[in-house]
N, C-alpha and C. Protein backbone atom coordinates (compact mmCIF):
# COMPACT_ATOMS: atom_id res chain seq x y z
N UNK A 1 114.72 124.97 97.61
CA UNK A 1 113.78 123.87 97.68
C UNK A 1 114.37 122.78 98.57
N UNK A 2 113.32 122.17 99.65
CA UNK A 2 113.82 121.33 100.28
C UNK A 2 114.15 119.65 99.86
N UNK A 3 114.89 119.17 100.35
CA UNK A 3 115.30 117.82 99.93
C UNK A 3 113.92 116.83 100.18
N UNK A 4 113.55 115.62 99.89
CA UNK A 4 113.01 114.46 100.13
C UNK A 4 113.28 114.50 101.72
N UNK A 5 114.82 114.21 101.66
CA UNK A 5 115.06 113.67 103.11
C UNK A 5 114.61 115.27 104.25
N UNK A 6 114.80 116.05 103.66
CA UNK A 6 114.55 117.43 104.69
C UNK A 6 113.44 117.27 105.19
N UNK A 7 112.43 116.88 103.89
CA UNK A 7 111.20 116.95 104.42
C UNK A 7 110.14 115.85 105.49
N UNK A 8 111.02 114.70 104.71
CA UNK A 8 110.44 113.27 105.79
C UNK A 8 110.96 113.75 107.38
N UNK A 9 112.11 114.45 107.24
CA UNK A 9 113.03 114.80 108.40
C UNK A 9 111.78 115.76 109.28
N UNK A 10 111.54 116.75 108.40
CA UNK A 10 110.33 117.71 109.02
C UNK A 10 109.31 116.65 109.15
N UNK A 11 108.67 116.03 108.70
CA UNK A 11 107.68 115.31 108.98
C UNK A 11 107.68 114.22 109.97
N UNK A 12 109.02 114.24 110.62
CA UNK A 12 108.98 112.94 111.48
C UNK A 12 109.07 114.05 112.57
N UNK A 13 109.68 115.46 113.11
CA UNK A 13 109.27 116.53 114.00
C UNK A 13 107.53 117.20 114.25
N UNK A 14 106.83 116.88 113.11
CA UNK A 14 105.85 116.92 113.54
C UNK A 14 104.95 117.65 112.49
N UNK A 15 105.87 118.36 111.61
CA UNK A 15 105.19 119.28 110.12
C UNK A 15 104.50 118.23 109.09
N UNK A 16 103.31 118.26 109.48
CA UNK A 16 102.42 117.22 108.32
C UNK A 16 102.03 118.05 106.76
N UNK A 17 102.57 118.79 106.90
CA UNK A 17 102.47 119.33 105.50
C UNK A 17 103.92 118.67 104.64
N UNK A 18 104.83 118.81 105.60
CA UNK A 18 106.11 118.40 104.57
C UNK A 18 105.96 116.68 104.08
N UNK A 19 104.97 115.77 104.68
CA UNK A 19 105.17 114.83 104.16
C UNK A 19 104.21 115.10 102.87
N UNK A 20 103.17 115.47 102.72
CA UNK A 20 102.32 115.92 101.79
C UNK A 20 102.83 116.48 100.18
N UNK A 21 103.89 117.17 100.31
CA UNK A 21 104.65 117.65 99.62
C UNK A 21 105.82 116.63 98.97
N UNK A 22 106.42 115.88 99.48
CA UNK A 22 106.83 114.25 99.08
C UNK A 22 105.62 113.53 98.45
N UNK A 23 104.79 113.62 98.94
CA UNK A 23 103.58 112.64 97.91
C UNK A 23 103.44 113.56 96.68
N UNK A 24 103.16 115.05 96.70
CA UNK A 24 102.98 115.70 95.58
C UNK A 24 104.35 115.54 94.24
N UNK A 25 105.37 115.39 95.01
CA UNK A 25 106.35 115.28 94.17
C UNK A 25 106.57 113.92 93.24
N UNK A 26 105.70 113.11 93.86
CA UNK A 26 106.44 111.76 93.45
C UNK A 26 104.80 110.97 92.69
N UNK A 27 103.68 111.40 93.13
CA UNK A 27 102.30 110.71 93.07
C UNK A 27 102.61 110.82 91.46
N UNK A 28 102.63 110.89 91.20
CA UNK A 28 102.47 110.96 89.27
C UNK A 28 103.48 109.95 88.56
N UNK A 29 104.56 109.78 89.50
CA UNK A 29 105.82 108.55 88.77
C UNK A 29 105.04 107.33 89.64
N UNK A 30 105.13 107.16 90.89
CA UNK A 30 104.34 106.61 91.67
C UNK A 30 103.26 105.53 91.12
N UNK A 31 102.38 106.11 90.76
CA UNK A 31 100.86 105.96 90.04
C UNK A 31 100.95 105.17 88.65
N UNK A 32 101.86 105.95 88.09
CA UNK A 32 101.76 105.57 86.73
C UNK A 32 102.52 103.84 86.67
N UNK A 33 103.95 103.95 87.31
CA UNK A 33 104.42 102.51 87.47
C UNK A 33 103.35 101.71 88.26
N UNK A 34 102.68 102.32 88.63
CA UNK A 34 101.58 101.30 90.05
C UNK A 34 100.84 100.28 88.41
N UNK A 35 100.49 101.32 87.87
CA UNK A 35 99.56 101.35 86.78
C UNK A 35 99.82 100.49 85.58
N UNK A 36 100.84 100.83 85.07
CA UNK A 36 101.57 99.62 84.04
C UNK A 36 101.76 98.43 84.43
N UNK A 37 101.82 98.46 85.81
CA UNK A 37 101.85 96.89 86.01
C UNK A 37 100.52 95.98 86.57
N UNK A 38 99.63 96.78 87.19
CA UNK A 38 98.79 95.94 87.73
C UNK A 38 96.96 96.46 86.94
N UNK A 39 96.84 97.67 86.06
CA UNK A 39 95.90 98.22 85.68
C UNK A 39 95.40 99.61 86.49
N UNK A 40 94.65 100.28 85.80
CA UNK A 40 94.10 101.72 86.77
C UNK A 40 93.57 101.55 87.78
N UNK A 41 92.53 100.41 87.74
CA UNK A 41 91.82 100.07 89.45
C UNK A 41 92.27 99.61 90.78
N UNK A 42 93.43 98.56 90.27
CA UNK A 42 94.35 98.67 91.31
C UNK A 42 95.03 99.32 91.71
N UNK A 43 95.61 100.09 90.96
CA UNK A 43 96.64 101.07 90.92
C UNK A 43 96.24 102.15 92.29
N UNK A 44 95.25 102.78 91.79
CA UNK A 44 94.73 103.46 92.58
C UNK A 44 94.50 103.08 94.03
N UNK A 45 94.00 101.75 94.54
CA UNK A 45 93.84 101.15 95.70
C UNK A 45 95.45 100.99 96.41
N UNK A 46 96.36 100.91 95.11
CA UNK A 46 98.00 100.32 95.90
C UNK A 46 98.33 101.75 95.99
N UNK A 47 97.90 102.59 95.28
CA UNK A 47 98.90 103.97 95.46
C UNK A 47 98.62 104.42 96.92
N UNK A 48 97.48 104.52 97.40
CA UNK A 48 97.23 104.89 98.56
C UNK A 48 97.82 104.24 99.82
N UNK A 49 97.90 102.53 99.44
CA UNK A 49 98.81 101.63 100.20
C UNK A 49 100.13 102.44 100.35
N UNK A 50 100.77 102.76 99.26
CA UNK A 50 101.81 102.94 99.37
C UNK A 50 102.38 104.01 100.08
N UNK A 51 101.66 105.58 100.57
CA UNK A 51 101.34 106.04 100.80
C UNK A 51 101.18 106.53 102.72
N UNK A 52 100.31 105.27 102.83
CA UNK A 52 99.86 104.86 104.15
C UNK A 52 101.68 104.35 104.83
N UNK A 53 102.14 103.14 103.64
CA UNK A 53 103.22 102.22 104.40
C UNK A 53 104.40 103.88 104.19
N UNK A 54 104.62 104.25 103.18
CA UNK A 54 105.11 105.00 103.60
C UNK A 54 105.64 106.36 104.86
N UNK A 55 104.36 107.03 104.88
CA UNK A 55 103.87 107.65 106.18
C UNK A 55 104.62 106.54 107.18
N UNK A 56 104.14 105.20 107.41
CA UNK A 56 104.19 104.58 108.73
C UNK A 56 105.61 103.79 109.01
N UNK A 57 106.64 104.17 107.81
CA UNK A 57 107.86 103.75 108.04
C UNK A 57 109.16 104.94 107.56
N UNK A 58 108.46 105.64 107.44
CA UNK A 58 109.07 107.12 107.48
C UNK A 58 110.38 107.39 108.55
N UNK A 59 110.15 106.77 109.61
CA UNK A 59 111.36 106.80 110.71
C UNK A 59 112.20 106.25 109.98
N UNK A 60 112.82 105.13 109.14
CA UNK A 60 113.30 104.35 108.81
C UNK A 60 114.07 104.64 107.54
N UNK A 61 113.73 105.98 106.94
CA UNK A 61 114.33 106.57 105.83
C UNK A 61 115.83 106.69 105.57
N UNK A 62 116.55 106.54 105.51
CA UNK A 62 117.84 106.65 105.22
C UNK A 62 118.31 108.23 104.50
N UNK A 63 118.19 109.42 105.88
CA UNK A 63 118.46 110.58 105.49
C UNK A 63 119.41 110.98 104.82
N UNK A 64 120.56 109.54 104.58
CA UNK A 64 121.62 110.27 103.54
C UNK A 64 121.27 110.42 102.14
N UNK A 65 120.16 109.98 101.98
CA UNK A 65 119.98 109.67 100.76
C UNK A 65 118.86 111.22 100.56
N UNK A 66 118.77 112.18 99.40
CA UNK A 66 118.48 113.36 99.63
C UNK A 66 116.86 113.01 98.71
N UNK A 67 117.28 112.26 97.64
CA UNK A 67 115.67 112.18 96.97
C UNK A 67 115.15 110.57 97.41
N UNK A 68 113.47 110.46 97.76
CA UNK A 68 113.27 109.31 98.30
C UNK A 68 112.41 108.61 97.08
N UNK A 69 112.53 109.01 96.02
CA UNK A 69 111.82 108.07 94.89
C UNK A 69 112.12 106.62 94.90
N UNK A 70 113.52 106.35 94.99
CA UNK A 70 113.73 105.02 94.68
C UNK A 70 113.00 103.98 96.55
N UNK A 71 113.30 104.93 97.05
CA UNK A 71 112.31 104.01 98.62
C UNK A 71 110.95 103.99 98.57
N UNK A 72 110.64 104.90 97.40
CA UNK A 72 108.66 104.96 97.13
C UNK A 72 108.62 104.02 96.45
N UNK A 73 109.71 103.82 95.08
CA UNK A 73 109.51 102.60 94.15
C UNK A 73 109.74 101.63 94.83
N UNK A 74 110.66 101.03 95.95
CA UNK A 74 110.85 100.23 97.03
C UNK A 74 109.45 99.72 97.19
N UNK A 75 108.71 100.80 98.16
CA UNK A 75 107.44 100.59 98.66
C UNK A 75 106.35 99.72 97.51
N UNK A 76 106.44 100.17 96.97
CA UNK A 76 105.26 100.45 95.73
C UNK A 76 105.42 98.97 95.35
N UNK A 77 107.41 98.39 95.02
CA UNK A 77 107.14 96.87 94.29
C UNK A 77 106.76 96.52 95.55
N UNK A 78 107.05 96.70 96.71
CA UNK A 78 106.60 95.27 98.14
C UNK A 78 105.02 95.30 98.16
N UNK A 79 104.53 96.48 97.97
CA UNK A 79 102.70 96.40 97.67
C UNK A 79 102.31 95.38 96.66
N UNK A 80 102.74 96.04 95.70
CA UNK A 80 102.48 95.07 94.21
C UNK A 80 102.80 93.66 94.77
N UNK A 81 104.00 92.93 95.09
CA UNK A 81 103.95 91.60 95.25
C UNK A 81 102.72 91.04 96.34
N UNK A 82 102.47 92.14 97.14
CA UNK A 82 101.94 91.65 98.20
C UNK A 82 100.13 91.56 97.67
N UNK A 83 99.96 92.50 96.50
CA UNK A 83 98.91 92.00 95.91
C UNK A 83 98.86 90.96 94.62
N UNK A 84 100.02 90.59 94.14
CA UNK A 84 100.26 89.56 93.31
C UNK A 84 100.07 88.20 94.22
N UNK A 85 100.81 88.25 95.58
CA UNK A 85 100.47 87.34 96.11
C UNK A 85 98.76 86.63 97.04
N UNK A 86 98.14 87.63 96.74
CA UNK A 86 96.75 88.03 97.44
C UNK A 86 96.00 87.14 96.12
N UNK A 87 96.15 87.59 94.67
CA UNK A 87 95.23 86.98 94.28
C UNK A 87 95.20 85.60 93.45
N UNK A 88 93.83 85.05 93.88
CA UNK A 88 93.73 83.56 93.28
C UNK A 88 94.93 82.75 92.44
N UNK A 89 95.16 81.81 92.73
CA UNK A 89 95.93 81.13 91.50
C UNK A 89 95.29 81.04 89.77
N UNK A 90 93.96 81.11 89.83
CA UNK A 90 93.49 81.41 88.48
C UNK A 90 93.43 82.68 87.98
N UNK A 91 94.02 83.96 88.67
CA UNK A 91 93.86 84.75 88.14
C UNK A 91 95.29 85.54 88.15
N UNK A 92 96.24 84.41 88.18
CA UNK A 92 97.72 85.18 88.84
C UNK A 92 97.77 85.09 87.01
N UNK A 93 98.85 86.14 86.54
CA UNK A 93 99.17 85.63 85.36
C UNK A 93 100.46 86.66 85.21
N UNK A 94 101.62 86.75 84.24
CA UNK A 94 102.93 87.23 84.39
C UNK A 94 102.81 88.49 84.69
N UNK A 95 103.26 89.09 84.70
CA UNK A 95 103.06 90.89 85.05
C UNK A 95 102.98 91.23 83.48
N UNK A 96 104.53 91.10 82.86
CA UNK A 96 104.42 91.47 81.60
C UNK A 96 103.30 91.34 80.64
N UNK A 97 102.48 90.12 80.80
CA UNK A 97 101.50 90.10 80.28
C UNK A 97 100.00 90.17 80.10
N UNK A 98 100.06 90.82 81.79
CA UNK A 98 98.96 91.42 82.17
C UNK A 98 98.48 92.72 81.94
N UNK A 99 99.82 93.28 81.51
CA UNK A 99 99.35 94.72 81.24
C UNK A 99 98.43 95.21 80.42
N UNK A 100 97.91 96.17 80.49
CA UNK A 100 96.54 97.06 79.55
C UNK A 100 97.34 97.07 77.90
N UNK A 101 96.47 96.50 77.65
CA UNK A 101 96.48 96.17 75.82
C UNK A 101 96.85 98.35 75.47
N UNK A 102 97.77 98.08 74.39
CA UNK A 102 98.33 99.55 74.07
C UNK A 102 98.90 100.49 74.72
N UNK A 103 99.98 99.60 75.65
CA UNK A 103 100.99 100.37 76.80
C UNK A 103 102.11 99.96 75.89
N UNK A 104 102.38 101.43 76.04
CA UNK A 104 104.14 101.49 75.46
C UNK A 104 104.94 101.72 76.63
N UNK A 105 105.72 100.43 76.75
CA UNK A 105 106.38 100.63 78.04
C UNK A 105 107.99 101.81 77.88
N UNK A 106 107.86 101.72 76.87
CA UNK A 106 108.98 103.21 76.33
C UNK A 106 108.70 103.76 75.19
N UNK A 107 108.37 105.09 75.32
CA UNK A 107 107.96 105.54 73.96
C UNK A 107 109.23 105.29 73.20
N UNK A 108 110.32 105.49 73.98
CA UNK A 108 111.18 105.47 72.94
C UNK A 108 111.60 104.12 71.56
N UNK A 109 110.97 103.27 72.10
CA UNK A 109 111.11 101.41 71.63
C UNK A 109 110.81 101.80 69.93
N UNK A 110 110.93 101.42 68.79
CA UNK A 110 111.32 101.86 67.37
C UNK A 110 109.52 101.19 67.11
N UNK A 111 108.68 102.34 66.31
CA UNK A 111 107.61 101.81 66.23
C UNK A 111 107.52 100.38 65.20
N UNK A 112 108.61 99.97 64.53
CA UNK A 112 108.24 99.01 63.83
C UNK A 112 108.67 97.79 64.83
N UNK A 113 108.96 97.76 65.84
CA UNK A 113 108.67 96.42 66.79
C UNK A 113 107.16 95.98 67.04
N UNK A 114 106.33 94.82 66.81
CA UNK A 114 105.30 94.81 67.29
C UNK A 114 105.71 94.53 68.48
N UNK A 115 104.69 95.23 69.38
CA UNK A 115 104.00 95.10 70.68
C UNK A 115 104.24 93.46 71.33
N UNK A 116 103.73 93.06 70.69
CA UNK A 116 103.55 91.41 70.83
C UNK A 116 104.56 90.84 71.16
N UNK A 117 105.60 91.23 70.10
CA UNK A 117 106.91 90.49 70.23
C UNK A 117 107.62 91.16 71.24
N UNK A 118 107.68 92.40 71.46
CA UNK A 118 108.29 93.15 72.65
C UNK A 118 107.94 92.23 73.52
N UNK A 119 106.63 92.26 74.16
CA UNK A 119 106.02 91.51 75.14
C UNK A 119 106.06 90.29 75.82
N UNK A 120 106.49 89.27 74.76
CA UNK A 120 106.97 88.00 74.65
C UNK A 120 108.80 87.59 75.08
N UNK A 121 109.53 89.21 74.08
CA UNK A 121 110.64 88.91 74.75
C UNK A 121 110.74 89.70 75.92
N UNK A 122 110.19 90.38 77.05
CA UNK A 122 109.76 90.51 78.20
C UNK A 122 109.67 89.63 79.08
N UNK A 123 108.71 88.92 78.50
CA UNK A 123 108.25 88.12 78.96
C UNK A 123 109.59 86.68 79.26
N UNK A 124 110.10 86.57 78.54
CA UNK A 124 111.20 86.07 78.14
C UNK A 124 112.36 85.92 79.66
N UNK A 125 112.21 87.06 79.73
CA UNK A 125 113.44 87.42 80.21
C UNK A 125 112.95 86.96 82.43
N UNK A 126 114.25 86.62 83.03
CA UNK A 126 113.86 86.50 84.37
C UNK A 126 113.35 87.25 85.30
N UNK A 127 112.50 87.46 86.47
CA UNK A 127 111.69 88.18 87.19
C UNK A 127 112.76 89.12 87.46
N UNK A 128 114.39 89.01 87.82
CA UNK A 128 115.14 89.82 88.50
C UNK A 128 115.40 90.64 87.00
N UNK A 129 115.90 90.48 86.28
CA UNK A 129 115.97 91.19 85.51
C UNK A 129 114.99 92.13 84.29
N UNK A 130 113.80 91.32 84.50
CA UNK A 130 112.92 92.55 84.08
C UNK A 130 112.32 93.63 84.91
N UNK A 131 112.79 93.30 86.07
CA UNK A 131 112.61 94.34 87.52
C UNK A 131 113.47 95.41 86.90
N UNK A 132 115.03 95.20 86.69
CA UNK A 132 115.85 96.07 87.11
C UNK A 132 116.27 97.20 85.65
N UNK A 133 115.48 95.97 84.52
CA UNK A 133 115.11 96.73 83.37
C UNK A 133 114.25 97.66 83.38
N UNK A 134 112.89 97.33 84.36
CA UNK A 134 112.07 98.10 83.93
C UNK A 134 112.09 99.37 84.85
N UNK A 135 112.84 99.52 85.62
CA UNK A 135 113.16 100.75 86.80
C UNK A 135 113.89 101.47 85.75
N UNK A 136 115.21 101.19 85.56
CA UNK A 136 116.10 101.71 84.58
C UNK A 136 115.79 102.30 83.09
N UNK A 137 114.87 101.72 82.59
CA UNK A 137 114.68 102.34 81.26
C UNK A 137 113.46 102.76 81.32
N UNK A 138 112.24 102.02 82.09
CA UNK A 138 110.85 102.66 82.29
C UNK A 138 110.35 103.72 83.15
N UNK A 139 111.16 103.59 83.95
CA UNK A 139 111.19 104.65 85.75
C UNK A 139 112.59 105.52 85.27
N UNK A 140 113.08 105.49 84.67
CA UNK A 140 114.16 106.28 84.25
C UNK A 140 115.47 106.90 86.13
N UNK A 141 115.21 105.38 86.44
CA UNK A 141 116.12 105.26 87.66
C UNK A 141 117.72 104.87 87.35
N UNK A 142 118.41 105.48 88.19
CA UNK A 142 119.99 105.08 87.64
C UNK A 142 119.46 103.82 88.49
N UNK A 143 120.67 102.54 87.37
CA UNK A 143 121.04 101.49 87.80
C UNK A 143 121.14 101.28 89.55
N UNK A 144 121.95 102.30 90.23
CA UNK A 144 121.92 102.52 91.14
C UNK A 144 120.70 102.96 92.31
N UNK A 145 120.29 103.37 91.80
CA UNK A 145 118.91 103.32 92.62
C UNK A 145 117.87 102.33 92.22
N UNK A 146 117.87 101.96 91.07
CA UNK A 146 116.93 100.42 90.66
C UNK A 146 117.90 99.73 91.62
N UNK A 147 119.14 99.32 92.08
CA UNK A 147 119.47 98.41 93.02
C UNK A 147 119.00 98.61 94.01
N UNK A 148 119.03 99.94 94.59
CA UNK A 148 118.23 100.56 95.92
C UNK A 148 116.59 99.81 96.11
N UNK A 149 116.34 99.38 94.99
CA UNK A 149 114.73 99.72 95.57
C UNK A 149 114.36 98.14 95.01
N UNK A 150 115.45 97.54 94.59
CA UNK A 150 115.24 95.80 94.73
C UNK A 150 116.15 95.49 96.02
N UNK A 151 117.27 96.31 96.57
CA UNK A 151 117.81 95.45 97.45
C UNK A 151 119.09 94.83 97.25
N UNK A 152 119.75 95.01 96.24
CA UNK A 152 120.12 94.59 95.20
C UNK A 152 121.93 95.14 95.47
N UNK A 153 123.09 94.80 95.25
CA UNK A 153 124.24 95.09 95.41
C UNK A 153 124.24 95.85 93.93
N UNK A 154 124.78 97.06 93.90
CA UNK A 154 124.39 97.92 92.63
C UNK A 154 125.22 97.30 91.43
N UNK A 155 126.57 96.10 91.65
CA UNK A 155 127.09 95.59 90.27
C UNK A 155 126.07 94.43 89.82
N UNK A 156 125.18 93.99 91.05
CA UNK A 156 124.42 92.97 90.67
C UNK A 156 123.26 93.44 89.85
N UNK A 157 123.05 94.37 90.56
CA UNK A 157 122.11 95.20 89.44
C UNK A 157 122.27 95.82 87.48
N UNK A 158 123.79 95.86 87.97
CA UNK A 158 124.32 96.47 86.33
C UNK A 158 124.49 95.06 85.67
N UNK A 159 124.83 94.10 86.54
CA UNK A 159 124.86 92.51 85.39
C UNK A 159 123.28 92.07 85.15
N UNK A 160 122.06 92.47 85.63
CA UNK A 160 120.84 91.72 85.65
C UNK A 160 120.49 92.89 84.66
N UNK A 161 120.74 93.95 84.50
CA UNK A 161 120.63 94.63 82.99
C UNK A 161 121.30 94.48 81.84
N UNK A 162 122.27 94.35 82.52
CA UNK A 162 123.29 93.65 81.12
C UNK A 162 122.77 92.04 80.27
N UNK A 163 122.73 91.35 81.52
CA UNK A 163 121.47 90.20 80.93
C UNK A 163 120.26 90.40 80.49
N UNK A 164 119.51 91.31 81.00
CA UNK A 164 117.94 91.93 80.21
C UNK A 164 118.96 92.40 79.07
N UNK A 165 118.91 93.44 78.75
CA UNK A 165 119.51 93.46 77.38
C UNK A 165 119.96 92.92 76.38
N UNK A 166 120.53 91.87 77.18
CA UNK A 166 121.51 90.96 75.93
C UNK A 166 120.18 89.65 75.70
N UNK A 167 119.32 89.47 76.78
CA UNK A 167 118.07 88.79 76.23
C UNK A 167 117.09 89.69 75.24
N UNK A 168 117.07 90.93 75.41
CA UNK A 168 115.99 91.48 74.51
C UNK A 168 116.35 91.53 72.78
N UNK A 169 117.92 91.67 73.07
CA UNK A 169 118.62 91.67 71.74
C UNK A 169 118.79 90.54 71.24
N UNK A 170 118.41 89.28 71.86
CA UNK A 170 118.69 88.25 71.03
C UNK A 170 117.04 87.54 70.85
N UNK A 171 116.14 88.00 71.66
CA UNK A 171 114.98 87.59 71.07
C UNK A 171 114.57 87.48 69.81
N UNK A 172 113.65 86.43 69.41
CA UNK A 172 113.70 86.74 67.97
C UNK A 172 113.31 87.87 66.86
N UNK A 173 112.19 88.35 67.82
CA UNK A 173 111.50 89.28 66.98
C UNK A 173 112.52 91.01 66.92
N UNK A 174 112.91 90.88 67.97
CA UNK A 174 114.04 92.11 68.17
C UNK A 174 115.31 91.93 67.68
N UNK A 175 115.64 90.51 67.56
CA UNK A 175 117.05 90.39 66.82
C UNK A 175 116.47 90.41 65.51
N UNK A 176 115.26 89.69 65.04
CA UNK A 176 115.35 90.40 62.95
C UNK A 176 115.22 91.96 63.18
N UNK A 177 114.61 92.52 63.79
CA UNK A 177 114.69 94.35 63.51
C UNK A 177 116.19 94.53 63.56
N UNK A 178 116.61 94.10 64.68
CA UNK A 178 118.21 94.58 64.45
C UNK A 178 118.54 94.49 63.23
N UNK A 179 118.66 93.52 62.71
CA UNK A 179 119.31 93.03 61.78
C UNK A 179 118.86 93.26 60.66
N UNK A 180 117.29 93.91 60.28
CA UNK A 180 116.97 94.54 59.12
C UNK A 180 117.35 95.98 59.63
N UNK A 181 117.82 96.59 60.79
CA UNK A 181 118.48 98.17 61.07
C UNK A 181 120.04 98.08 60.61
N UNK A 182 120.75 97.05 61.00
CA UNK A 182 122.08 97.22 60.43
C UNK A 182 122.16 96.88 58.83
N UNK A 183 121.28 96.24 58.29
CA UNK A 183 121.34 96.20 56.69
C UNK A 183 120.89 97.57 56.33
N UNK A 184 120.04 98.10 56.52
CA UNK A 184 119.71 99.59 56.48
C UNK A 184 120.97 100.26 56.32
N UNK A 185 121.57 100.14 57.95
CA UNK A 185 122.63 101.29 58.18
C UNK A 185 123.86 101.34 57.07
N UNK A 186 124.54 99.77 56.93
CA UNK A 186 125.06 99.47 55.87
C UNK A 186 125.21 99.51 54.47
N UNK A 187 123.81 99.86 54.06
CA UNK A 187 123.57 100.19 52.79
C UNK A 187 123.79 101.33 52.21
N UNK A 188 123.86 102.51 53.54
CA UNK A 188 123.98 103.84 53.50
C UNK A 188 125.13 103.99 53.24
């Protein structure tokens, strides 16, 4: 099976099928982050953006790099801001809290957290670091490639998670679960 980079590589020689095959691989991670953050209707309008900018900066790929997900997620946040920045001031509102009512942004999150409070301490937390959280634990990107696709020096990236974290754990609603989980654990 060919690499990401093999194939942008074929596709910048002239094989328009191999870029096709990069969209097939990736349209489904792609889409879905498009989706959690901005809703299905946009989503759909940016995925294709992304898509297009991709195709048209394809020269520019960095062939050492063998899988190009984290330069799609690249693409995908510069769309998103660029439609965050497009609309109205009355209708701008946080990302975190724009999302579609009954998104689990990790299945894995302990179902007795409400939603709400997740959301809030999200919300909580600074634009750089709920970026590099949400690549890392939601996009299931190494740290290292969530730096890739903010730009990001990759220790700067492991401290802006280390700070998301240590904000999610001290929020309030996530620090009482903790703390009714270690009375639990303790009791055992």
């Amino acid at each position: 099976m060919a690499s990401d980079a093999e194939l942008i590589g074929r596709s910048l020689a002239g094989d328009e099928a191999a870029f096709v095959e990069v969209i097939c691989r990736h349209e489904v991670a792609i889409g879905a982050y498009l989706e959690r953050r901005v809703g299905h209707e946009a989503a759909r309008d940016l995925l294709g953006d992304v898509w297009v900018a991709a195709f048209e900066s394809r020269g520019t790929y960095d062939q050492s790099f063998a899988g190009a997900r984290p330069w799609l997620y690249a693409i995908a946040l510069n769309r998103l801001r660029r439609y965050w920045r497009s609309r109205p001031p009355e209708e701008l509102v946080p990302d975190v809290t724009g999302m579609a009512e009954g998104w689990d942004p990790w299945p894995t999150v302990d179902v007795r957290v409400d939603t709400r409070v997740f959301r809030a301490a999200l919300a909580g937390l600074r634009t750089a670091e709920r970026e590099v959280l949400t690549l890392v634990a939601g996009e299931d990107l190494t740290v290292a490639d969530a730096a890739r696709v903010l730009g990001l020096p990759a220790g700067t990236a492991r401290r802006l998670l280390f700070q998301a974290r240590t904000g999610l754990r001290n929020a309030p609603g996530v620090a009482a679960l903790l703390a009714e989980l270690n009375s639990v654990k303790g009791s055992k």
